[in-house]
C-alpha atoms as a PDB file:
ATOM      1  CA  UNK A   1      12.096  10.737  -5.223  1.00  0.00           C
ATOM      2  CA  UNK A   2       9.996  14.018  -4.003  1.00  0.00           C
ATOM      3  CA  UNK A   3       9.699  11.572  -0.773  1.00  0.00           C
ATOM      4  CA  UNK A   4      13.215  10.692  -0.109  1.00  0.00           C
ATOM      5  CA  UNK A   5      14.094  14.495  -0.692  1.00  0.00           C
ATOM      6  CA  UNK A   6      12.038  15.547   1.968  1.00  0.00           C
ATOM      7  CA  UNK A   7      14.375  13.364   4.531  1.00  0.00           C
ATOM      8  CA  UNK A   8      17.612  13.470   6.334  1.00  0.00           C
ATOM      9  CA  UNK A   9      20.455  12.880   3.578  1.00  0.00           C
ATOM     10  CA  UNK A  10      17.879  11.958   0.531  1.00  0.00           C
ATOM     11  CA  UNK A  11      17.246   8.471   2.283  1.00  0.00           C
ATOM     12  CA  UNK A  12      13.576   7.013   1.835  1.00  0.00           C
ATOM     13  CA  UNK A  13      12.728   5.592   5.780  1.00  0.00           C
ATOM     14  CA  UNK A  14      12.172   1.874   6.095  1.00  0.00           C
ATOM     15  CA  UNK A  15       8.016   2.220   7.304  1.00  0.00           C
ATOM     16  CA  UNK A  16       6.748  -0.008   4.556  1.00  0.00           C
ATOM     17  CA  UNK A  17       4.349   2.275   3.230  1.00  0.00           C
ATOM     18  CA  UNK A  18       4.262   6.163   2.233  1.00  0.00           C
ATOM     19  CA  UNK A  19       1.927   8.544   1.760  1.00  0.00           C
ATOM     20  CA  UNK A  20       1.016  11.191  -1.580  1.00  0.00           C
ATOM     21  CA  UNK A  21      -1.725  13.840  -2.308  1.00  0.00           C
ATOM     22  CA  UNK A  22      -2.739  14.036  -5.854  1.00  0.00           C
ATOM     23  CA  UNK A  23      -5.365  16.465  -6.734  1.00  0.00           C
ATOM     24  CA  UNK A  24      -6.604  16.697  -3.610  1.00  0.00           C
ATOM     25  CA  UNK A  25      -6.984  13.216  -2.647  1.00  0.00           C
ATOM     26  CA  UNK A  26      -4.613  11.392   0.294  1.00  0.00           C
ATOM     27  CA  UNK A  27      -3.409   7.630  -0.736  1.00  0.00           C
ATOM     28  CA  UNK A  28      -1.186   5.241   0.492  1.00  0.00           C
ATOM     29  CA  UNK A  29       0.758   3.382  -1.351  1.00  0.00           C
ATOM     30  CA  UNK A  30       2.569  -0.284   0.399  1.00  0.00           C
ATOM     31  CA  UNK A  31       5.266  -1.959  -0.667  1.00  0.00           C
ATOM     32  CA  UNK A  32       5.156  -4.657  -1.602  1.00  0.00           C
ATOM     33  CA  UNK A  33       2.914  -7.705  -2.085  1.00  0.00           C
ATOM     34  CA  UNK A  34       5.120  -9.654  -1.202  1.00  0.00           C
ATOM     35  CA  UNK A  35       5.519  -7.892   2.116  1.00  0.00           C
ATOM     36  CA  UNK A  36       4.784 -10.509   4.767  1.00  0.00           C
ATOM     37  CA  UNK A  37       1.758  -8.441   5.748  1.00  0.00           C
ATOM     38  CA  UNK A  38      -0.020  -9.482   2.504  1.00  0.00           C
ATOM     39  CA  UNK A  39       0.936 -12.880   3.498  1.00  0.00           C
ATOM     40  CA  UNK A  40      -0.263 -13.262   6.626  1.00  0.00           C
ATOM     41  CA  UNK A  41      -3.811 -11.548   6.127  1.00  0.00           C
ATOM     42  CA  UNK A  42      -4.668 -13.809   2.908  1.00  0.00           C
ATOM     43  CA  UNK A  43      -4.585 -16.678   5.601  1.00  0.00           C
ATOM     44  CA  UNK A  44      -6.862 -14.567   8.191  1.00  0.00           C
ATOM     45  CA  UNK A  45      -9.135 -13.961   5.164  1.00  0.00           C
ATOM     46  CA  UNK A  46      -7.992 -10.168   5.763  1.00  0.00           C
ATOM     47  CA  UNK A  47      -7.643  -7.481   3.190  1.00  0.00           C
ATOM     48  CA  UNK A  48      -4.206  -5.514   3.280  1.00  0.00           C
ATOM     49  CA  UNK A  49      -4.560  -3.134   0.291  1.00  0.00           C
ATOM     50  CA  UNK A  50      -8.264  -1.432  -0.765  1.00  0.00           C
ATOM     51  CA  UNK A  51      -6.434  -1.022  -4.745  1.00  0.00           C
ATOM     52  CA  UNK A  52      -3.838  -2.876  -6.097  1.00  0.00           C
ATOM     53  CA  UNK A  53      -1.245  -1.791  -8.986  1.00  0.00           C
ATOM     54  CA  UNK A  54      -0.004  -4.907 -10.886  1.00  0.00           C
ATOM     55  CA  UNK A  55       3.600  -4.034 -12.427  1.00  0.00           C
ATOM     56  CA  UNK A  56       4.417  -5.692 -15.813  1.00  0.00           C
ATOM     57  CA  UNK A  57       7.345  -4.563 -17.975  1.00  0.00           C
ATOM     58  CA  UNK A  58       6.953  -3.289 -20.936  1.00  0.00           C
ATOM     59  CA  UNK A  59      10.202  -4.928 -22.047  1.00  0.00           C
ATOM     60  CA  UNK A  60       9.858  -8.237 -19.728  1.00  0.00           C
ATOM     61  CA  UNK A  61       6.151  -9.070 -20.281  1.00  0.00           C
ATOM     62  CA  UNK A  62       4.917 -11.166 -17.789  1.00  0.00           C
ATOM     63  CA  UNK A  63       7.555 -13.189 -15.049  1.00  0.00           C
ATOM     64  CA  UNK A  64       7.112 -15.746 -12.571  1.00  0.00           C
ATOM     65  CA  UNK A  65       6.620 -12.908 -10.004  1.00  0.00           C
ATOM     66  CA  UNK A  66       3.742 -11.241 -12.151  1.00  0.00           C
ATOM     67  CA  UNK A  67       1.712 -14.999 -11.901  1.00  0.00           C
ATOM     68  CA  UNK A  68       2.537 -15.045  -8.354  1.00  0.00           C
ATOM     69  CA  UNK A  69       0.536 -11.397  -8.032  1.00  0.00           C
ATOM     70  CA  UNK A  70      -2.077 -12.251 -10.160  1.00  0.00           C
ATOM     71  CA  UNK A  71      -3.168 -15.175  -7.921  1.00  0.00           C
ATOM     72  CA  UNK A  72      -2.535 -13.153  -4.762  1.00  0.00           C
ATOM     73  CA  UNK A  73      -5.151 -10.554  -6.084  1.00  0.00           C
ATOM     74  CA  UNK A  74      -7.072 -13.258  -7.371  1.00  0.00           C
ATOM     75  CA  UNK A  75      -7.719 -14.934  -4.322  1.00  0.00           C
ATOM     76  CA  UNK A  76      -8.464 -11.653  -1.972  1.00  0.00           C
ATOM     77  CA  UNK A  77     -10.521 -10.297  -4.490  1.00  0.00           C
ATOM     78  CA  UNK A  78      -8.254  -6.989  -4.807  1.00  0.00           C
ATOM     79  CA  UNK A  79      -9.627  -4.498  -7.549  1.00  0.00           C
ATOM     80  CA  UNK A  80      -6.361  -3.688  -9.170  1.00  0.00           C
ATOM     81  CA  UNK A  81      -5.327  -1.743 -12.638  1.00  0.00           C
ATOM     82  CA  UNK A  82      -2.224  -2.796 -14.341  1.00  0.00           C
ATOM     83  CA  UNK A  83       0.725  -0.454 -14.698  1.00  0.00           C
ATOM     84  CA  UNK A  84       2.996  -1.636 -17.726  1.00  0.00           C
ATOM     85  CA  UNK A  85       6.571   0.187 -16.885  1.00  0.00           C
ATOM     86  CA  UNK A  86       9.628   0.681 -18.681  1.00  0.00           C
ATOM     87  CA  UNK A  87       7.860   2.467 -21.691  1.00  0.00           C
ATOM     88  CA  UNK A  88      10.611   4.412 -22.337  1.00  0.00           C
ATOM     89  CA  UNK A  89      12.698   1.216 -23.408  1.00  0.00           C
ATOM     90  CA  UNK A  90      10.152   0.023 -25.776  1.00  0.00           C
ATOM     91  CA  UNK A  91       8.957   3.723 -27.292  1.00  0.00           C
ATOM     92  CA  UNK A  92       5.616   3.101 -26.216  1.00  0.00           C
ATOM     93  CA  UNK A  93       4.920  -0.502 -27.309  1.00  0.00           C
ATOM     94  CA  UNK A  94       2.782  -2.603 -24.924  1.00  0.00           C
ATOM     95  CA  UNK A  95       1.735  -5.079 -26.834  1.00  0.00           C
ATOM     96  CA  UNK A  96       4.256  -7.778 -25.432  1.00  0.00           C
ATOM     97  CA  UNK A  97       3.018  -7.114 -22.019  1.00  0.00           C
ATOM     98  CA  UNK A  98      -1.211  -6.880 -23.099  1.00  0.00           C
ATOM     99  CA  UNK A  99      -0.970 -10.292 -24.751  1.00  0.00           C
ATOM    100  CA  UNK A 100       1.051 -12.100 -21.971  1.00  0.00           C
ATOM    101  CA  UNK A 101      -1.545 -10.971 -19.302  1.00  0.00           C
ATOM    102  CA  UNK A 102      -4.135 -12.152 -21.491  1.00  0.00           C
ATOM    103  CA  UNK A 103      -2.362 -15.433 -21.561  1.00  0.00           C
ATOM    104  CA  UNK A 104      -2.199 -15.098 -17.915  1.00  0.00           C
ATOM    105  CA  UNK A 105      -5.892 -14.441 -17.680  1.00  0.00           C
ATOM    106  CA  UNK A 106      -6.030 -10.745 -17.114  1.00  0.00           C
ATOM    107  CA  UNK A 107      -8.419  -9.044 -19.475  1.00  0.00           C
ATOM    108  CA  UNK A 108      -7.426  -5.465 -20.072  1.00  0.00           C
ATOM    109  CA  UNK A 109      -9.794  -3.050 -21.598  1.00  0.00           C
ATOM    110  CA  UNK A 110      -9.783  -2.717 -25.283  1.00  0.00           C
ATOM    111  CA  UNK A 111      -8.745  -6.139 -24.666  1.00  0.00           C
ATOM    112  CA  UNK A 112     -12.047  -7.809 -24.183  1.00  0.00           C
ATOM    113  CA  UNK A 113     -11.960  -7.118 -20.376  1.00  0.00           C
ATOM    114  CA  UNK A 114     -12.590  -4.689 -18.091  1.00  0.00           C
ATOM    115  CA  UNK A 115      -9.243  -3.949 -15.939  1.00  0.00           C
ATOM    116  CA  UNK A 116      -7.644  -0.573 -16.491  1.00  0.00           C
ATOM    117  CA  UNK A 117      -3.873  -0.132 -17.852  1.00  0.00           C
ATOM    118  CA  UNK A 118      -1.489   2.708 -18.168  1.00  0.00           C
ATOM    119  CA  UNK A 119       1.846   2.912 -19.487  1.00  0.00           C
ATOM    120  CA  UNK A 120       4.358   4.700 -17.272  1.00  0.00           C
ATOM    121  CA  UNK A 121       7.576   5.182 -17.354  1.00  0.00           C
ATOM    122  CA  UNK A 122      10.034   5.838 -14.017  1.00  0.00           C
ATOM    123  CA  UNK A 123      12.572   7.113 -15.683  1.00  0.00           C
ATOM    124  CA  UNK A 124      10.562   9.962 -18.099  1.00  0.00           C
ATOM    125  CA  UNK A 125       7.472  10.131 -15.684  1.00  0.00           C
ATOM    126  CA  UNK A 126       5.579   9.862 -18.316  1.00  0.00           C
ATOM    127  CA  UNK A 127       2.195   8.418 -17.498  1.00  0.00           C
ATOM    128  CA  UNK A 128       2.176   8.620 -13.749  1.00  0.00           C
ATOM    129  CA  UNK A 129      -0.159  11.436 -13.134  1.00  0.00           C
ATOM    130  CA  UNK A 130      -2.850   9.299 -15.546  1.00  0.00           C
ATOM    131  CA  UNK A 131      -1.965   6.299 -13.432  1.00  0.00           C
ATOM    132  CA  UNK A 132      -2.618   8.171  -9.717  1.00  0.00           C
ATOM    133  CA  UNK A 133      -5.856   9.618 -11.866  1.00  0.00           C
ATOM    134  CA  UNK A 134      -6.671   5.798 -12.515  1.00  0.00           C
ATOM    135  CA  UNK A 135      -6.452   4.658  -8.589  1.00  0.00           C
ATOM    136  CA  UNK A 136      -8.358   7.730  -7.712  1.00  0.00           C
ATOM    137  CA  UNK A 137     -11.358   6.959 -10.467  1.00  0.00           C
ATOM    138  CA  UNK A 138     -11.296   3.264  -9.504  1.00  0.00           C
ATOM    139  CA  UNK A 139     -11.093   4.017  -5.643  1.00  0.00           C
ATOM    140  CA  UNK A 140     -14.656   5.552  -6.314  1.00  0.00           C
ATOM    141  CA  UNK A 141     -16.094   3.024  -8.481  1.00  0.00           C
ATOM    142  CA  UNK A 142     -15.483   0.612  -5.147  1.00  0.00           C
ATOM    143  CA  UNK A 143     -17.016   3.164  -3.075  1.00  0.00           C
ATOM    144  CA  UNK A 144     -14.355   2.723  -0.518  1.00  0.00           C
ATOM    145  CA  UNK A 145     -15.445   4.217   2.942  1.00  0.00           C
ATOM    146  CA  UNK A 146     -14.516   5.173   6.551  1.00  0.00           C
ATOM    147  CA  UNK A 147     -15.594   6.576   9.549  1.00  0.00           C
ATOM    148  CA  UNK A 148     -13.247   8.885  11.205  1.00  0.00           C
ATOM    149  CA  UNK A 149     -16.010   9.534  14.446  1.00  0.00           C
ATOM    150  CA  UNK A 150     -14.982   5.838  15.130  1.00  0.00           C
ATOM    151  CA  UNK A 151     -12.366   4.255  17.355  1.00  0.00           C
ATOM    152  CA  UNK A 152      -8.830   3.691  15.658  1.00  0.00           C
ATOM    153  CA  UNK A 153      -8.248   0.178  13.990  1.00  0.00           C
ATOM    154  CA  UNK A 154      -6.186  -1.152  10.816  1.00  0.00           C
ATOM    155  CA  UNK A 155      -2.895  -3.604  10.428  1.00  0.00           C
ATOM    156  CA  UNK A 156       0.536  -4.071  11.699  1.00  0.00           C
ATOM    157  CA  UNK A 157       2.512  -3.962   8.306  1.00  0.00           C
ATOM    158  CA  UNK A 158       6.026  -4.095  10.031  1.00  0.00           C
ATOM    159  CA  UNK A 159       7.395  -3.848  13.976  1.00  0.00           C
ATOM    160  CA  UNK A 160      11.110  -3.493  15.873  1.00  0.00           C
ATOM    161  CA  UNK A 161      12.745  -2.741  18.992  1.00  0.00           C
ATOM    162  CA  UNK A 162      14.661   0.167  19.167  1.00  0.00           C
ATOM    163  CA  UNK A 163      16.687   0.821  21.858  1.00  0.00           C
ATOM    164  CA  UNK A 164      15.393   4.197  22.510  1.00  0.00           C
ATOM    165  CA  UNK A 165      11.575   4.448  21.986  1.00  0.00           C
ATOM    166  CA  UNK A 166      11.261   0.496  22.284  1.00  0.00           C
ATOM    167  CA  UNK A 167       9.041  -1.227  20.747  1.00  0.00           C
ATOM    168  CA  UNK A 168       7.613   0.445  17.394  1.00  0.00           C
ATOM    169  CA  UNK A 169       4.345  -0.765  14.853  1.00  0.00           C
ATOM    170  CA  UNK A 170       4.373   0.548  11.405  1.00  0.00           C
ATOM    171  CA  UNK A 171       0.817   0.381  10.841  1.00  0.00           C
ATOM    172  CA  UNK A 172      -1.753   1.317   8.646  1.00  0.00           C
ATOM    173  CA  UNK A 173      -5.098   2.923  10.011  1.00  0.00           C
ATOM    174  CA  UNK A 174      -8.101   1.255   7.721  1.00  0.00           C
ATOM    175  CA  UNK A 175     -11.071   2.600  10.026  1.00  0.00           C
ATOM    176  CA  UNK A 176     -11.585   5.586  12.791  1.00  0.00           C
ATOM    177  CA  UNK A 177      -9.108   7.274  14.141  1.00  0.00           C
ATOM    178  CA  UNK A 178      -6.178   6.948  16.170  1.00  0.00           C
ATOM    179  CA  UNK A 179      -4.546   9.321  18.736  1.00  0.00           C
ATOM    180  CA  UNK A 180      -1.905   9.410  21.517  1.00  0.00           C
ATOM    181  CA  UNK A 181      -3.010   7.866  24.421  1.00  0.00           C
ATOM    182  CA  UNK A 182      -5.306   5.253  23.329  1.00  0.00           C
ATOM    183  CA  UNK A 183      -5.397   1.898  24.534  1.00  0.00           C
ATOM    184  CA  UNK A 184      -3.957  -0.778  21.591  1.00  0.00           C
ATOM    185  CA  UNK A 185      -5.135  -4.496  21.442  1.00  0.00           C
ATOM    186  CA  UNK A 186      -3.630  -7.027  19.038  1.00  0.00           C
ATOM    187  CA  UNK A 187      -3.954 -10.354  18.851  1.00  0.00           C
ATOM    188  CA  UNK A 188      -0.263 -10.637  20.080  1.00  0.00           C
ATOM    189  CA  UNK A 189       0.545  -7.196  21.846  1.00  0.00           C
ATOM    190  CA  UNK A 190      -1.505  -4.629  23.846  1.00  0.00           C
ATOM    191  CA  UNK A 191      -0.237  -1.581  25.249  1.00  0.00           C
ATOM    192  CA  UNK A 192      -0.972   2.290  25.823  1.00  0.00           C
ATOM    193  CA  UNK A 193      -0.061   4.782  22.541  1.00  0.00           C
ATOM    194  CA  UNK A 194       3.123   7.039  24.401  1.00  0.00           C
ATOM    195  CA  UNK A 195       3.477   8.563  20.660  1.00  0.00           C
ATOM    196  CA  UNK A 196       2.705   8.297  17.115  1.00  0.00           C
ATOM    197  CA  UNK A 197       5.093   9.247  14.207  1.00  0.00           C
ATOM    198  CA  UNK A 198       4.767   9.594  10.148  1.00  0.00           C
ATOM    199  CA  UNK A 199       6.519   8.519   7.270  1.00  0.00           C
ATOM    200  CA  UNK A 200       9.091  10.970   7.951  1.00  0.00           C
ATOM    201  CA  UNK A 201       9.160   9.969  11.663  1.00  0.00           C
ATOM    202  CA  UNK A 202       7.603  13.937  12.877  1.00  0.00           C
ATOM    203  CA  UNK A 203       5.023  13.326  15.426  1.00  0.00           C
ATOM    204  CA  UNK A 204       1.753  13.994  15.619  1.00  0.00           C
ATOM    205  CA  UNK A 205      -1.228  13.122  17.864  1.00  0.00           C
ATOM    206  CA  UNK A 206      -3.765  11.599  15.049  1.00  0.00           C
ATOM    207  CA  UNK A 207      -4.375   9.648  12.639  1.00  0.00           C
ATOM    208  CA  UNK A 208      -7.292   9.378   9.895  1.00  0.00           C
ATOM    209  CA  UNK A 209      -8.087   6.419   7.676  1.00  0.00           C
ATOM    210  CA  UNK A 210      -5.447   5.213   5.222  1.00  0.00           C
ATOM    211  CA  UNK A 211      -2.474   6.702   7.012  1.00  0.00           C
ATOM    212  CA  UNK A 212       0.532   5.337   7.519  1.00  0.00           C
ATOM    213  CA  UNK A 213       1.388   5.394  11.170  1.00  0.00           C
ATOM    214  CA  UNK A 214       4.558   4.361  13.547  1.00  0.00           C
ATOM    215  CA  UNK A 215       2.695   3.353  16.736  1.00  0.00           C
ATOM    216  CA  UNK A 216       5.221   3.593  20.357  1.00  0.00           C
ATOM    217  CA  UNK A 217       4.267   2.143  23.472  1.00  0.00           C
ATOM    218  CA  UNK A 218       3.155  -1.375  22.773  1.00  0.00           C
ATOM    219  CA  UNK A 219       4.407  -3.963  25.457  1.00  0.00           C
ATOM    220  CA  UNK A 220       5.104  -6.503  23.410  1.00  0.00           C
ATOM    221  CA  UNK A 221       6.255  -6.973  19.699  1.00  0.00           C
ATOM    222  CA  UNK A 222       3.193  -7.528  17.546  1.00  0.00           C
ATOM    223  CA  UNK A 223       3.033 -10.399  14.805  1.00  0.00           C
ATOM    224  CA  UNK A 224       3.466  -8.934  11.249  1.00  0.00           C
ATOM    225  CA  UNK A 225      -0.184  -8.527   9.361  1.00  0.00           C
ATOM    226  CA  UNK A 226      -2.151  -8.707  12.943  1.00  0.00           C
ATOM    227  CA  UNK A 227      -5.045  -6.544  12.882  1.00  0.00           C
ATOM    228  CA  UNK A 228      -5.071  -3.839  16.140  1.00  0.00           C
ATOM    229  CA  UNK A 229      -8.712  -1.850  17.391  1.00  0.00           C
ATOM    230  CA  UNK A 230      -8.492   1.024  19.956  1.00  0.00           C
END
């Protein structure tokens, strides 16, 4: 919500991914894994997300969708803490939701495992500053790192034509930097950067690691979940 209220008419833009600063620390959150991003890089052996947040109900427990997560993570070897929702429905009970995802094989702590939890709720906000505390704290148990001296490179998470700036990447930048005028290769599309826009479509020149980025001036349309270098 403080996103979409920062745009033309309240409405959230269609990039795929947004970014937030909590406590001083920049993350970027994508939607969703079953974007066809995530898709596509489990078959290049590729990693889409650094942290994951697996959603559970509080009131639904675990669904068909929740088993179809935990085996994505499973298989790229995503860190991930769970977020049980909807605690405003249930006054605070979890239990529904702890002892389904121990039936699905996720081990929560205090559980007999070791993956974090928090209860949130969307509607109250209660427990979402704990939860952004959790991705922060587990961010730097994985000693995630970049190097922003380097040479732009990350992911195509979505791309379009549009008929007035052509053709434009949503991307995500994993490594390095990127900047207007640098030289794109991807395995499908190449091209020189005429601009480069945020998640509220301003432009700006660069980009850091973990930004979201709209990328303009590619000649052709890149492949959804192709990795791009500068």
């Amino acid at each position: 919500s403080n996103l979409a209220a920062k745009e033309a008419g309240g409405i959230t833009q269609s990039i795929g991914a947004y970014e937030i600063v909590h406590n001083g620390e920049r993350m970027t959150f994508i939607d969703t894994p079953g974007h066809e991003a995530f898709s596509s890089m489990r078959k290049r052996g590729a990693k889409a997300a650094d942290v994951a947040i697996l959603v559970v109900g509080a009131d639904d427990g675990v669904q068909q969708q929740t088993k179809e997560a935990i085996k994505i993570l499973q298989e790229s070897e995503t860190p991930f803490v769970v977020a049980i929702t909807k605690i405003d429905k249930t006054r605070g009970e979890v239990d529904k939701a702890k002892n389904e995802l121990m039936q699905a094989g996720v081990l929560l702590e205090g559980y007999g495992g070791g993956v974090s939890w928090q209860g949130v709720s969307a509607k109250t906000g209660e427990g979402i500053k704990e939860l952004l505390d959790l991705l922060v704290l587990t961010a730097d148990i994985e000693e995630l790192t970049a190097d922003e001296k380097k040479s732009g490179s990350g992911f195509i998470l979505e791309a379009k034509r549009d008929s007035r700036k052509g053709i434009m990447a949503m991307a995500i930048v994993t490594d390095g930097t990127l900047r207007v005028g640098d030289y794109v290769k991807a395995q499908g599309a190449t091209g020189k950067i005429r601009g480069l826009e945020n998640q509220l479509g301003k432009r700006v020149n660069e980009f850091l690691p973990s930004s979201p980025v709209v990328i303009v001036g590619l000649d052709t349309l890149p492949k959804i979940g192709e990795q791009f270098e500068t």
